[in-house]
PDB file of N, CA and C in Angstrom:
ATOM      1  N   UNK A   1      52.195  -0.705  -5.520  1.00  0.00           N
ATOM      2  CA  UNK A   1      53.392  -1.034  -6.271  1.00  0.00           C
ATOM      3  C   UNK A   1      53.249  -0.434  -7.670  1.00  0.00           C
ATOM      4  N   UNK A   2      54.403   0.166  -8.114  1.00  0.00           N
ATOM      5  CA  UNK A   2      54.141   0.759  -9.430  1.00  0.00           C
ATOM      6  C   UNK A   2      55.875  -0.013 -10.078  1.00  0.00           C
ATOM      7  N   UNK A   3      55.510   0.666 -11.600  1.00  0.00           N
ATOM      8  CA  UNK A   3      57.020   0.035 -12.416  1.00  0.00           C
ATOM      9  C   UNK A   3      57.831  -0.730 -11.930  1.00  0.00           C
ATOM     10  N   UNK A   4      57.102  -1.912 -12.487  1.00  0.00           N
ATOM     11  CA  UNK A   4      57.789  -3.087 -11.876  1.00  0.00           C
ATOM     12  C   UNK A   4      59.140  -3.432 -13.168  1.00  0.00           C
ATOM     13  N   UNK A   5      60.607  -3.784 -12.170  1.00  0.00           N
ATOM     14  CA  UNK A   5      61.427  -4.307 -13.636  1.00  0.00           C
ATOM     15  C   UNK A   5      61.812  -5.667 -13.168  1.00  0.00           C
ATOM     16  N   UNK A   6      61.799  -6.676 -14.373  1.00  0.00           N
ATOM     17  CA  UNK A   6      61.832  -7.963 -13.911  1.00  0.00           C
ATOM     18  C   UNK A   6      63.694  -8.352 -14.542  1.00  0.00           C
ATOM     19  N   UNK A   7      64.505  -8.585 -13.636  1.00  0.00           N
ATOM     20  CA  UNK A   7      65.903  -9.254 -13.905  1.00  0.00           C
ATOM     21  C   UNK A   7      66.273 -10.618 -13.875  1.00  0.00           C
ATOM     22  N   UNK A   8      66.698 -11.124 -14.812  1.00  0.00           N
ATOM     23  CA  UNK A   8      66.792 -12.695 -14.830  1.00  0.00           C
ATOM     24  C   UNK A   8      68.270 -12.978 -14.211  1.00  0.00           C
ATOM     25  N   UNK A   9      68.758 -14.039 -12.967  1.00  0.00           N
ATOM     26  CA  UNK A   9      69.670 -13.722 -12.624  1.00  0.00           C
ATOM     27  C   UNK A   9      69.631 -15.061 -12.436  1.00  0.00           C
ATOM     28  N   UNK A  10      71.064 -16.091 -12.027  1.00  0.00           N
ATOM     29  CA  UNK A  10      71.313 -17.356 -12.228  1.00  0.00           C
ATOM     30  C   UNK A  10      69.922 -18.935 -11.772  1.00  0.00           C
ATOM     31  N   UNK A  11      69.414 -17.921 -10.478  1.00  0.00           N
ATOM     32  CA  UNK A  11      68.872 -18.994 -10.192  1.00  0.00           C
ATOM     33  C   UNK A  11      67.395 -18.322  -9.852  1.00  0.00           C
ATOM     34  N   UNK A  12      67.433 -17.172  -9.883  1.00  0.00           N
ATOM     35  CA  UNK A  12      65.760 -16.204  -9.663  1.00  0.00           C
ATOM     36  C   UNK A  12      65.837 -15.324 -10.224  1.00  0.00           C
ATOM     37  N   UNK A  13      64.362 -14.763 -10.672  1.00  0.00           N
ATOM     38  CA  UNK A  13      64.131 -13.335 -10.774  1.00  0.00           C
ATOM     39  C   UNK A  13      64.002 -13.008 -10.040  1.00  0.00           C
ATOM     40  N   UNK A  14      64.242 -11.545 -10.231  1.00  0.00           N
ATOM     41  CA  UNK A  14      64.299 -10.326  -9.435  1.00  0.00           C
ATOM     42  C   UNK A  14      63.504  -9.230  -9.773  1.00  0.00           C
ATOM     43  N   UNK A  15      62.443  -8.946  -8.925  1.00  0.00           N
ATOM     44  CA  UNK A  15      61.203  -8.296  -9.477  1.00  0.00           C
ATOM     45  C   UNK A  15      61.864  -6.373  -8.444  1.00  0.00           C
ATOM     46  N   UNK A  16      62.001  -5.693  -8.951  1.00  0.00           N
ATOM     47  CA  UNK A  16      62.523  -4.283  -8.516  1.00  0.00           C
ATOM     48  C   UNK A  16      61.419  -3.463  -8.561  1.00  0.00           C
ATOM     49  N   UNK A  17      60.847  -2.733  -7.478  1.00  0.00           N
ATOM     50  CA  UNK A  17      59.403  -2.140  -8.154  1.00  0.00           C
ATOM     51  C   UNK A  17      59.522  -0.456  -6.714  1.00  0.00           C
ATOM     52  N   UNK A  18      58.465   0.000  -7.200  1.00  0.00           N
ATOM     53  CA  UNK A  18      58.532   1.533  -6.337  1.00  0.00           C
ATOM     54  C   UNK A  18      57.090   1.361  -5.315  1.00  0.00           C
ATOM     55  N   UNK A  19      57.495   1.282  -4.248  1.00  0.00           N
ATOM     56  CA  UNK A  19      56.609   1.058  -3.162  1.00  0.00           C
ATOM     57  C   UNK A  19      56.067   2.395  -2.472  1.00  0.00           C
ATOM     58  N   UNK A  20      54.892   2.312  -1.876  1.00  0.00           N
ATOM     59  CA  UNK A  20      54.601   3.376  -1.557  1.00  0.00           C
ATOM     60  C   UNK A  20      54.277   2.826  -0.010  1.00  0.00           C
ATOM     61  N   UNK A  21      54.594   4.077   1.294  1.00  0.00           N
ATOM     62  CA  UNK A  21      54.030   3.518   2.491  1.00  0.00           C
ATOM     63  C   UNK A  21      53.211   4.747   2.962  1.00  0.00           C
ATOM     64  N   UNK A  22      51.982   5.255   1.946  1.00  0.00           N
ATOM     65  CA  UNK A  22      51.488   6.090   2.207  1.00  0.00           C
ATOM     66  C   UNK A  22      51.986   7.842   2.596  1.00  0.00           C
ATOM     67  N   UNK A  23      53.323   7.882   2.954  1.00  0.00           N
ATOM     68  CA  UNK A  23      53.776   9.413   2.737  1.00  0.00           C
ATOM     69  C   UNK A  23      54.938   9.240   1.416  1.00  0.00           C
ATOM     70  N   UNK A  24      55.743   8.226   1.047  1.00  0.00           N
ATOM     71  CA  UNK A  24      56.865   8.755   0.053  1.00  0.00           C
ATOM     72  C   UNK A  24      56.746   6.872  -0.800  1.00  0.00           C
ATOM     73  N   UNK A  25      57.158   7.344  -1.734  1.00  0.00           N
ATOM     74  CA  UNK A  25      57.782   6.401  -2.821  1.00  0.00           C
ATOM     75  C   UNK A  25      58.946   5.614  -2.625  1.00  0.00           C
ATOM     76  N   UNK A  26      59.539   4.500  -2.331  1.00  0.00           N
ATOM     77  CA  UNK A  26      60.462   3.748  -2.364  1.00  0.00           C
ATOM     78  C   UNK A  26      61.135   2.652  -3.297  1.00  0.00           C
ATOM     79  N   UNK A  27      62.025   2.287  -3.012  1.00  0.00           N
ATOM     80  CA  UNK A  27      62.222   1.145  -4.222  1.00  0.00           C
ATOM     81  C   UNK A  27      62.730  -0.223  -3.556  1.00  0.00           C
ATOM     82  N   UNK A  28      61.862  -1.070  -3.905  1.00  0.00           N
ATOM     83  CA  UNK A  28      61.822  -2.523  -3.234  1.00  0.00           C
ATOM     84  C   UNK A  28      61.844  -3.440  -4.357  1.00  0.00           C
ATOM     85  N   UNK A  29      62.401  -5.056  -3.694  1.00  0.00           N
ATOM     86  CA  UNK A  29      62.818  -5.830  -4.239  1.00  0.00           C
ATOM     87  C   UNK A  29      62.080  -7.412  -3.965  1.00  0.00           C
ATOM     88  N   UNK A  30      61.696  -8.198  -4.853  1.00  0.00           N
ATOM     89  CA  UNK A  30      61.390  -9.445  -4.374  1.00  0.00           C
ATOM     90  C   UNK A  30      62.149 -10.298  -5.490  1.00  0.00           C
ATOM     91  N   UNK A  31      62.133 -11.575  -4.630  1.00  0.00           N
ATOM     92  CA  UNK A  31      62.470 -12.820  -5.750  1.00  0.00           C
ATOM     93  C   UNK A  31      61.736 -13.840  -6.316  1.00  0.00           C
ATOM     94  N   UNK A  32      61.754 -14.834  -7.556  1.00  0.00           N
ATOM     95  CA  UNK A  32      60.818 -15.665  -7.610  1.00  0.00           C
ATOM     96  C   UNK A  32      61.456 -16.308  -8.520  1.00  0.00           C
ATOM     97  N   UNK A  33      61.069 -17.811  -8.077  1.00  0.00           N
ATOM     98  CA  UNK A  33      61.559 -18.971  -9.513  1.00  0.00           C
ATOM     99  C   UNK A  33      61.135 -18.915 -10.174  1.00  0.00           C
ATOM    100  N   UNK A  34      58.878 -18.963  -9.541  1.00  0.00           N
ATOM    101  CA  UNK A  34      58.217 -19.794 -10.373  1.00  0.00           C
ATOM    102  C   UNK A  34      56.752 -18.317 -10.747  1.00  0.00           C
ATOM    103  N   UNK A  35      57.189 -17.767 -10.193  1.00  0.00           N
ATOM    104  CA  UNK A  35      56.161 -16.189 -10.234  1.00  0.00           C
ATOM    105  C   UNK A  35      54.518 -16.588  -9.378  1.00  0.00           C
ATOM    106  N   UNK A  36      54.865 -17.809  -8.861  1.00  0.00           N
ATOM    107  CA  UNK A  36      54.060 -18.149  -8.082  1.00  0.00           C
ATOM    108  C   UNK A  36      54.598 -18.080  -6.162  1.00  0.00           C
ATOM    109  N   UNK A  37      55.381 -17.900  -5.767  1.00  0.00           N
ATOM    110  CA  UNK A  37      55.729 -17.996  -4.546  1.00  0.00           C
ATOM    111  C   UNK A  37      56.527 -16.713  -4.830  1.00  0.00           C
ATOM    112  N   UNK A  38      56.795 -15.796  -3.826  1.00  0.00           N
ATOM    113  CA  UNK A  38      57.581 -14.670  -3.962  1.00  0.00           C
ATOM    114  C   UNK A  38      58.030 -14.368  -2.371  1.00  0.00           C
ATOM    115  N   UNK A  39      59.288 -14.264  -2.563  1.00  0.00           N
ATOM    116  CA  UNK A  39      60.482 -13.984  -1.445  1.00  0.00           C
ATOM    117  C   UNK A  39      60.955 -12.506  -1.135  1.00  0.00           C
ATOM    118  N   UNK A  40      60.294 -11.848  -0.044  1.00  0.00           N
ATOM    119  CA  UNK A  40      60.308 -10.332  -0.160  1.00  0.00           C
ATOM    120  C   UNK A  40      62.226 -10.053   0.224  1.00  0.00           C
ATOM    121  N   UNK A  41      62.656  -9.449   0.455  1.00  0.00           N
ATOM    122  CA  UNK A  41      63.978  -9.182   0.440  1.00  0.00           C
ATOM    123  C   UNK A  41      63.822  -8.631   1.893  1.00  0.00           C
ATOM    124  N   UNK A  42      64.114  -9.084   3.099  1.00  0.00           N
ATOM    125  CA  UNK A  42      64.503  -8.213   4.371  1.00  0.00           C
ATOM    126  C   UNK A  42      64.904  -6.839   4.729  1.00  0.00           C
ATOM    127  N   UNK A  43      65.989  -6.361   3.557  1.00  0.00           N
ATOM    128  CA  UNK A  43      66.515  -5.364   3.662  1.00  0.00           C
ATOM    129  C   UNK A  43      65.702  -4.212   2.630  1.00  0.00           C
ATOM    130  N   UNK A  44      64.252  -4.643   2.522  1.00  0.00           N
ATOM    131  CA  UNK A  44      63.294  -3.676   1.938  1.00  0.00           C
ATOM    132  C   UNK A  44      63.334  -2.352   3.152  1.00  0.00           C
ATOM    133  N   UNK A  45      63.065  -0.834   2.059  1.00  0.00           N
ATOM    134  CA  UNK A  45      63.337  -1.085   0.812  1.00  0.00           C
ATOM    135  C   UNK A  45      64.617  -1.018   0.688  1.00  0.00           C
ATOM    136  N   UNK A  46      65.144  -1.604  -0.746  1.00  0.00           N
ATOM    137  CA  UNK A  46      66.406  -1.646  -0.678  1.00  0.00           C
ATOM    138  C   UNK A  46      67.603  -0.243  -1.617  1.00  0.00           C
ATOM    139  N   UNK A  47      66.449   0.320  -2.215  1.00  0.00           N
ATOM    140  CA  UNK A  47      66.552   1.629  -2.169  1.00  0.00           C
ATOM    141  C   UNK A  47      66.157   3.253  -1.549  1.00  0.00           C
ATOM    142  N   UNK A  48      66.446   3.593  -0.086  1.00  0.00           N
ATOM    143  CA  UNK A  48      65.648   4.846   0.499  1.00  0.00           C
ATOM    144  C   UNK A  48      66.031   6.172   0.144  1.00  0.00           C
ATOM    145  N   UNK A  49      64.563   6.902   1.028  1.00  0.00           N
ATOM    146  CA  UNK A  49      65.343   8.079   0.582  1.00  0.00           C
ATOM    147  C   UNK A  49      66.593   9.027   1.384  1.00  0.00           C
ATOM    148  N   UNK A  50      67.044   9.898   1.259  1.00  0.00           N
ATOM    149  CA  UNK A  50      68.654  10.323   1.338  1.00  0.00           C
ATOM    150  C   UNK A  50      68.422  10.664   3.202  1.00  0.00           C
ATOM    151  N   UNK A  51      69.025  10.908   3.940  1.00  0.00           N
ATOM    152  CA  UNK A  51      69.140  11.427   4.585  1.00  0.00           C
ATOM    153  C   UNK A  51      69.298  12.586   4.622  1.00  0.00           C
ATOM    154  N   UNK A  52      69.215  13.357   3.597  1.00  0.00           N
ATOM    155  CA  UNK A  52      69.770  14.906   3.347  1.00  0.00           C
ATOM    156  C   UNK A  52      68.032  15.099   3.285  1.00  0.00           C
ATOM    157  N   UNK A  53      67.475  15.651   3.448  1.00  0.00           N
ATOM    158  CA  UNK A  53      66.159  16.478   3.613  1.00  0.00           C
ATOM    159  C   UNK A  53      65.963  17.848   1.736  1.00  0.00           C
ATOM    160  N   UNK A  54      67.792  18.016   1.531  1.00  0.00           N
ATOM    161  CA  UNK A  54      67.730  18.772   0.636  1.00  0.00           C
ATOM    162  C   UNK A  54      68.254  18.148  -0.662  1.00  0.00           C
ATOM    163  N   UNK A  55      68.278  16.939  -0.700  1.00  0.00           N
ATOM    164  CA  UNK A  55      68.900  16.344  -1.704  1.00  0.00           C
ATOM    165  C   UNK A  55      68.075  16.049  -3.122  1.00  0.00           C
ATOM    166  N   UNK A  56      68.539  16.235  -4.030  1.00  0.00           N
ATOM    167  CA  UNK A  56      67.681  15.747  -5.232  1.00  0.00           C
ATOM    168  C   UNK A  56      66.603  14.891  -5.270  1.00  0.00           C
ATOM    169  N   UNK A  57      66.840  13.520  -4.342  1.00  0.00           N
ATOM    170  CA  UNK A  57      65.791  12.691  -4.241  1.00  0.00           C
ATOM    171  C   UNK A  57      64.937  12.040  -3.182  1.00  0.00           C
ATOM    172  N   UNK A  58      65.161  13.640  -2.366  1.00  0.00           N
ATOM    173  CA  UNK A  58      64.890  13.173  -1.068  1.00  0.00           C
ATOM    174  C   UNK A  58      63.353  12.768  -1.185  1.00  0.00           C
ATOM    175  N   UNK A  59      62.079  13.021  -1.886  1.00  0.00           N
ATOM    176  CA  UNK A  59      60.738  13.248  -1.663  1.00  0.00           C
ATOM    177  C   UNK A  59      60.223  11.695  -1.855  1.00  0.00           C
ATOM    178  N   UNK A  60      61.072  11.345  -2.852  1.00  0.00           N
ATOM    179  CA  UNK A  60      60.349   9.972  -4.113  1.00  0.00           C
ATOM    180  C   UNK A  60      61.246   9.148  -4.745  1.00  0.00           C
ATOM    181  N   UNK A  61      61.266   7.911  -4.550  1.00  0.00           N
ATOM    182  CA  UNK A  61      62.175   7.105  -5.623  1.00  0.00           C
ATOM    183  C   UNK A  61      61.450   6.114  -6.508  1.00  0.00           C
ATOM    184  N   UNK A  62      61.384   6.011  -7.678  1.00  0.00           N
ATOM    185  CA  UNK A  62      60.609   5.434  -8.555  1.00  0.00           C
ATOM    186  C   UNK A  62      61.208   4.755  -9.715  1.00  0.00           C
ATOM    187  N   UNK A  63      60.559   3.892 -10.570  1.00  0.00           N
ATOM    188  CA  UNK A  63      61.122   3.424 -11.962  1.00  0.00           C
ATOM    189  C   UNK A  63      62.191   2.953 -11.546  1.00  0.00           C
ATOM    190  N   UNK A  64      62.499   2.030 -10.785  1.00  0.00           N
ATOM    191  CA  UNK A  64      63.728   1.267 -11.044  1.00  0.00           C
ATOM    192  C   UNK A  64      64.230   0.154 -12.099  1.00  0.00           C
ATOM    193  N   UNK A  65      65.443   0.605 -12.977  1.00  0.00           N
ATOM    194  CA  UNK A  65      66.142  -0.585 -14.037  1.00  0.00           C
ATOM    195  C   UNK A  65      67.267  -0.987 -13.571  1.00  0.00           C
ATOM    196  N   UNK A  66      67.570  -2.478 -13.460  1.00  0.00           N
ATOM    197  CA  UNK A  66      68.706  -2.967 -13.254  1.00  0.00           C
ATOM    198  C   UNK A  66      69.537  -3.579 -14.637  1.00  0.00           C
ATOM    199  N   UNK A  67      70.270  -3.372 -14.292  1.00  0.00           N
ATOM    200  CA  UNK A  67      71.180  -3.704 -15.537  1.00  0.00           C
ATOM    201  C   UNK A  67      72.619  -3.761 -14.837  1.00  0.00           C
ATOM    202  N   UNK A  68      73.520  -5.319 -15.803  1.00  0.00           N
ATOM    203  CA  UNK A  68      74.670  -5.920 -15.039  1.00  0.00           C
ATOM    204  C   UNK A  68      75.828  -5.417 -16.431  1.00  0.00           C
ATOM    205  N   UNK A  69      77.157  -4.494 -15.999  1.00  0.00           N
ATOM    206  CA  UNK A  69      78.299  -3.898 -16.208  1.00  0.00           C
ATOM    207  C   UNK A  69      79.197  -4.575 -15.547  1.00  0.00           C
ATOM    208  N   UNK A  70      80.002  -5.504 -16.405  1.00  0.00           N
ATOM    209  CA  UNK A  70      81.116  -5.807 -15.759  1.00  0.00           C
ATOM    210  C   UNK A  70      81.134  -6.763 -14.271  1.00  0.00           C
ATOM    211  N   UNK A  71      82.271  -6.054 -13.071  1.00  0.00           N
ATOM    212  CA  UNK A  71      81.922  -6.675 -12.006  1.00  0.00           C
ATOM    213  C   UNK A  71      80.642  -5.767 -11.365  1.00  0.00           C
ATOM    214  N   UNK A  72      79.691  -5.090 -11.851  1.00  0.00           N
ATOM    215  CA  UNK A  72      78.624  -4.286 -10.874  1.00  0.00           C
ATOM    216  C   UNK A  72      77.141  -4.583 -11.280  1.00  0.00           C
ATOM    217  N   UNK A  73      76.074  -4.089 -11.002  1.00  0.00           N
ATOM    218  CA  UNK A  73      75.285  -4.119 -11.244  1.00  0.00           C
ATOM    219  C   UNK A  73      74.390  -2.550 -10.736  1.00  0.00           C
ATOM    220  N   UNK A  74      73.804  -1.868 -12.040  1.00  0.00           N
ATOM    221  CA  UNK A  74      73.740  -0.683 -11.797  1.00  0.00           C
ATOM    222  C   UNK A  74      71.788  -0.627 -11.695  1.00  0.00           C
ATOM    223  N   UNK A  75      71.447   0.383 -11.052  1.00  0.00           N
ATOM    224  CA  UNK A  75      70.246   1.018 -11.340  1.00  0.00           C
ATOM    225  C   UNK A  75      69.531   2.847 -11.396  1.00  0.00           C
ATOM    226  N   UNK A  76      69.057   2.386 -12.442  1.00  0.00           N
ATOM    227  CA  UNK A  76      68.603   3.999 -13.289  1.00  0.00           C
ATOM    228  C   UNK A  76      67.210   3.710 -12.382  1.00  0.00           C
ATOM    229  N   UNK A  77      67.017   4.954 -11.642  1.00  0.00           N
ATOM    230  CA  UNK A  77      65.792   5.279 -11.207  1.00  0.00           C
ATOM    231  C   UNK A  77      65.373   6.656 -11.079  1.00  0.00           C
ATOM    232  N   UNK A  78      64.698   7.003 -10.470  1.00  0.00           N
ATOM    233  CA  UNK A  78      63.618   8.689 -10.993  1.00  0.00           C
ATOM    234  C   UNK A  78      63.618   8.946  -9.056  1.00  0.00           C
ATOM    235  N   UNK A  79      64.336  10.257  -8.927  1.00  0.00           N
ATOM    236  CA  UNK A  79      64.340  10.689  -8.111  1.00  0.00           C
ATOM    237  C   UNK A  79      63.408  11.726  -7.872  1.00  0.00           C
ATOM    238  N   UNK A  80      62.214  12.048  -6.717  1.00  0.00           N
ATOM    239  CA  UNK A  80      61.908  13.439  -7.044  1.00  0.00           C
ATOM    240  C   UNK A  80      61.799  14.748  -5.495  1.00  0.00           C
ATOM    241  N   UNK A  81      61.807  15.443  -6.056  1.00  0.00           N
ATOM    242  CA  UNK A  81      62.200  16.731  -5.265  1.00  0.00           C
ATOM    243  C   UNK A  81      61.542  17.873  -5.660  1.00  0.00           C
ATOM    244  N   UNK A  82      60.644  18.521  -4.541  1.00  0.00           N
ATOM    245  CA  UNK A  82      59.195  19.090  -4.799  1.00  0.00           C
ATOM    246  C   UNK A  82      58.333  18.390  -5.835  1.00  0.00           C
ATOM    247  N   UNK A  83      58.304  19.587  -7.054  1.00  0.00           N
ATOM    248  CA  UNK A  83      57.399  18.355  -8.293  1.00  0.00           C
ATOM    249  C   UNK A  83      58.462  18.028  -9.361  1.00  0.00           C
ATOM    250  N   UNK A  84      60.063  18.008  -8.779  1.00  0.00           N
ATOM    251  CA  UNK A  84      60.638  17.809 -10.280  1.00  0.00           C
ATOM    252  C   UNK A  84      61.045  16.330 -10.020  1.00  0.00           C
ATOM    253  N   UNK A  85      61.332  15.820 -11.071  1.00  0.00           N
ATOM    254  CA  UNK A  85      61.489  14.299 -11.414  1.00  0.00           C
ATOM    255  C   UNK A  85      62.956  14.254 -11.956  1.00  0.00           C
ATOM    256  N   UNK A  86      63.634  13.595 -10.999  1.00  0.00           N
ATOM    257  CA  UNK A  86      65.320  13.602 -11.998  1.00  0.00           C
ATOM    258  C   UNK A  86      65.543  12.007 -12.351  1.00  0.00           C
ATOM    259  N   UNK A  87      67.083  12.176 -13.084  1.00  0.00           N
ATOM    260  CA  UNK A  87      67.002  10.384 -13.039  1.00  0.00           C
ATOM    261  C   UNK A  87      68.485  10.199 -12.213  1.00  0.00           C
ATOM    262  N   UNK A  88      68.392   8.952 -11.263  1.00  0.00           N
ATOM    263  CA  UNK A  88      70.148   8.748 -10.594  1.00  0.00           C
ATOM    264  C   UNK A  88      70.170   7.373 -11.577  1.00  0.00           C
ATOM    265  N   UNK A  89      71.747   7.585 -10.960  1.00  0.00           N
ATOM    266  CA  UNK A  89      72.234   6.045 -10.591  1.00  0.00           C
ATOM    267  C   UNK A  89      72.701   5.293  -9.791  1.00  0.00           C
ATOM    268  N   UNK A  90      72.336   4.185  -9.217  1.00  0.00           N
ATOM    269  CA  UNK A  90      73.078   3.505  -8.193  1.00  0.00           C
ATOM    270  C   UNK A  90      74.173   2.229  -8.422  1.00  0.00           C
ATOM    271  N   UNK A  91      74.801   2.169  -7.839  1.00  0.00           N
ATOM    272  CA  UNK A  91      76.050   1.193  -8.448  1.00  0.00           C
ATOM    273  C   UNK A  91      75.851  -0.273  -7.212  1.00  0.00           C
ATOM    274  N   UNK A  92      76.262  -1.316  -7.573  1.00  0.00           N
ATOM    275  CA  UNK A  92      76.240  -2.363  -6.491  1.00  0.00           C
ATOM    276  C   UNK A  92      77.249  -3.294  -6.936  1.00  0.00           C
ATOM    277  N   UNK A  93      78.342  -3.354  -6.342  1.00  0.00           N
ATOM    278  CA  UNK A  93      79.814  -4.171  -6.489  1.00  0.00           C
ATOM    279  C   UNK A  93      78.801  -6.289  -6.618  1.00  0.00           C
ATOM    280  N   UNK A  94      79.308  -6.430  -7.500  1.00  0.00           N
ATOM    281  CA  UNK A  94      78.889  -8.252  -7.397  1.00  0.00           C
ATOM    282  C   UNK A  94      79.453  -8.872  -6.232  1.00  0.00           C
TER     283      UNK A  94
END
């Protein structure tokens, strides 16, 4: 697990972090009240990579920030492709 970002949200945090399963980088999610018990999210990871083979971020997804706009909730993360490192964004309707 690398760059972990911690989100405070009504009734848990939300720990967002870049997982590795030994060939690529992902971005996964857990929850926690008490930072003692932790609730992995099912739909890990909950950021993959593209289905496009040629896409900007097909290799690596890393550094995930969440941050809440309005009705959405967005995340800045580090895409990479061969050795270059880009940054996206992902959008998520509330």
């Amino acid at each position: 697990m690398r760059e972990a970002e911690i989100f405070k949200g009504p009734a848990y945090y939300h720990i967002f972090y870049g997982g590795h399963d030994g060939t690529h980088w992902r971005i996964g999610h857990v929850r926690t009240r008490d930072f003692k018990t932790f609730e992995p999210n099912p739909a890990n990871p909950i950021l993959d990579l593209p289905e496009d083979a040629e896409a900007w971020d097909a290799e690596g997804l890393l550094t995930p920030q969440v941050f809440e706009v309005g009705d959405a909730y967005y995340m800045l993360y580090a895409g990479k492709s061969g050795k270059r490192w880009q940054s996206g964004l992902a959008r998520a309707s509330k």
